[in-house]
Protein backbone atom coordinates (compact mmCIF):
# COMPACT_ATOMS: atom_id res chain seq x y z
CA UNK A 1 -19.79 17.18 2.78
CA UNK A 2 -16.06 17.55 2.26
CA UNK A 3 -14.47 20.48 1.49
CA UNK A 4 -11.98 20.51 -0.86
CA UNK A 5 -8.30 19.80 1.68
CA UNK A 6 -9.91 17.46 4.02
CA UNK A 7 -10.72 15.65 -0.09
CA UNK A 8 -7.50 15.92 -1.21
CA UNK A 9 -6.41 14.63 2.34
CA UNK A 10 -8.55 11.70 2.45
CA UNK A 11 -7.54 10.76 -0.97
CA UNK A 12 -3.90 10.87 -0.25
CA UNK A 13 -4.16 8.83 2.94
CA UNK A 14 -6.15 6.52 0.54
CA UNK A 15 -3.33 6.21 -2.01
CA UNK A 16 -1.18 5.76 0.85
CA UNK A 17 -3.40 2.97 1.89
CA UNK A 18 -3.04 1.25 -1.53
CA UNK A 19 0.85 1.59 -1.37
CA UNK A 20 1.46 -0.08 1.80
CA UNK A 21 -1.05 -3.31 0.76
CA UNK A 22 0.80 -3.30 -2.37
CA UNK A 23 4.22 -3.58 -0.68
CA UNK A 24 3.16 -6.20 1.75
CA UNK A 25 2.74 -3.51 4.56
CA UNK A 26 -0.76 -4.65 5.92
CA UNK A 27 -0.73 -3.36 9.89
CA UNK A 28 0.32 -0.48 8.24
CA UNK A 29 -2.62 -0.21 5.94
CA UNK A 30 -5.05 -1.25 8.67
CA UNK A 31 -3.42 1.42 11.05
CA UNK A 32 -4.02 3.76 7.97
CA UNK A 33 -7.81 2.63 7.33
CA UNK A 34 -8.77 2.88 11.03
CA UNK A 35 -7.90 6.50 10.60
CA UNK A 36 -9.22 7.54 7.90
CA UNK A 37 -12.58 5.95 9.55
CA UNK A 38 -12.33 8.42 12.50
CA UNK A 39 -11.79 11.32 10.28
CA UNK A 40 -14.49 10.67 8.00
CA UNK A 41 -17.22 9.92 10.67
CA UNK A 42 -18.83 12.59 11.21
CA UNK A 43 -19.09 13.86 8.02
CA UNK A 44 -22.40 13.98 5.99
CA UNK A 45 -23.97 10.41 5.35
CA UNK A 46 -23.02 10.00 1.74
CA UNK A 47 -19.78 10.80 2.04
CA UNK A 48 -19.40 8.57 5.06
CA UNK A 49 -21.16 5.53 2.71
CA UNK A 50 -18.41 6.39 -0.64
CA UNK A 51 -15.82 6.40 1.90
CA UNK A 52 -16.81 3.25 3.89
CA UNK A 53 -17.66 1.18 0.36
CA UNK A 54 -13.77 2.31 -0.15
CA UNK A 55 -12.85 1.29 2.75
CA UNK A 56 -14.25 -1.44 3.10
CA UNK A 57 -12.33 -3.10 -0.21
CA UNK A 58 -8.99 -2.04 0.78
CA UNK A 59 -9.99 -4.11 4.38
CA UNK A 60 -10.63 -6.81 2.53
CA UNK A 61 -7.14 -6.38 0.44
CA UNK A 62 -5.52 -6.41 3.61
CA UNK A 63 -6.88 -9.41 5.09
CA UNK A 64 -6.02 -10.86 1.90
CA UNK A 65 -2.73 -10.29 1.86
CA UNK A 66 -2.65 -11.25 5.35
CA UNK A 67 -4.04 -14.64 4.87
CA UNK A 68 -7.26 -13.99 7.00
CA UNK A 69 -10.61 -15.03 6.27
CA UNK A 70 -13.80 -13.19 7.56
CA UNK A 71 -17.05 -15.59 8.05
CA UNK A 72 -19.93 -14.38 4.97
């Protein structure tokens, strides 16, 4: 579970996430995704899922923007 700061944190950091992909800043973003892995980690497992699923999309935004492809 996440109380409501280390939230408000994680959604911040989040937004901040979608900023930099949206300004062409992608090590940024993957800098800022790594991150937000660690501090989410050992929180309870459906938090960790949500915030992995999010995640997870903004990766894939990044490599995106980055021209990479991942193998299916």
């Amino acid at each position: 579970m996440m109380d409501g700061s280390a939230a408000n944190h994680a959604l911040r950091e989040l937004d901040a996430v979608r900023e930099a992909i949206d300004t062409g800043r992608y090590a940024e973003a993957a800098l800022r995704i790594e991150l937000l892995e660690q501090d989410i980690a050992g929180r309870d497992a459906a938090v960790v899922d949500v915030w992995q699923r999010l995640l997870n999309a903004e990766r894939a935004r990044v490599q995106q923007g980055q021209g990479v492809s991942r193998p299916a």
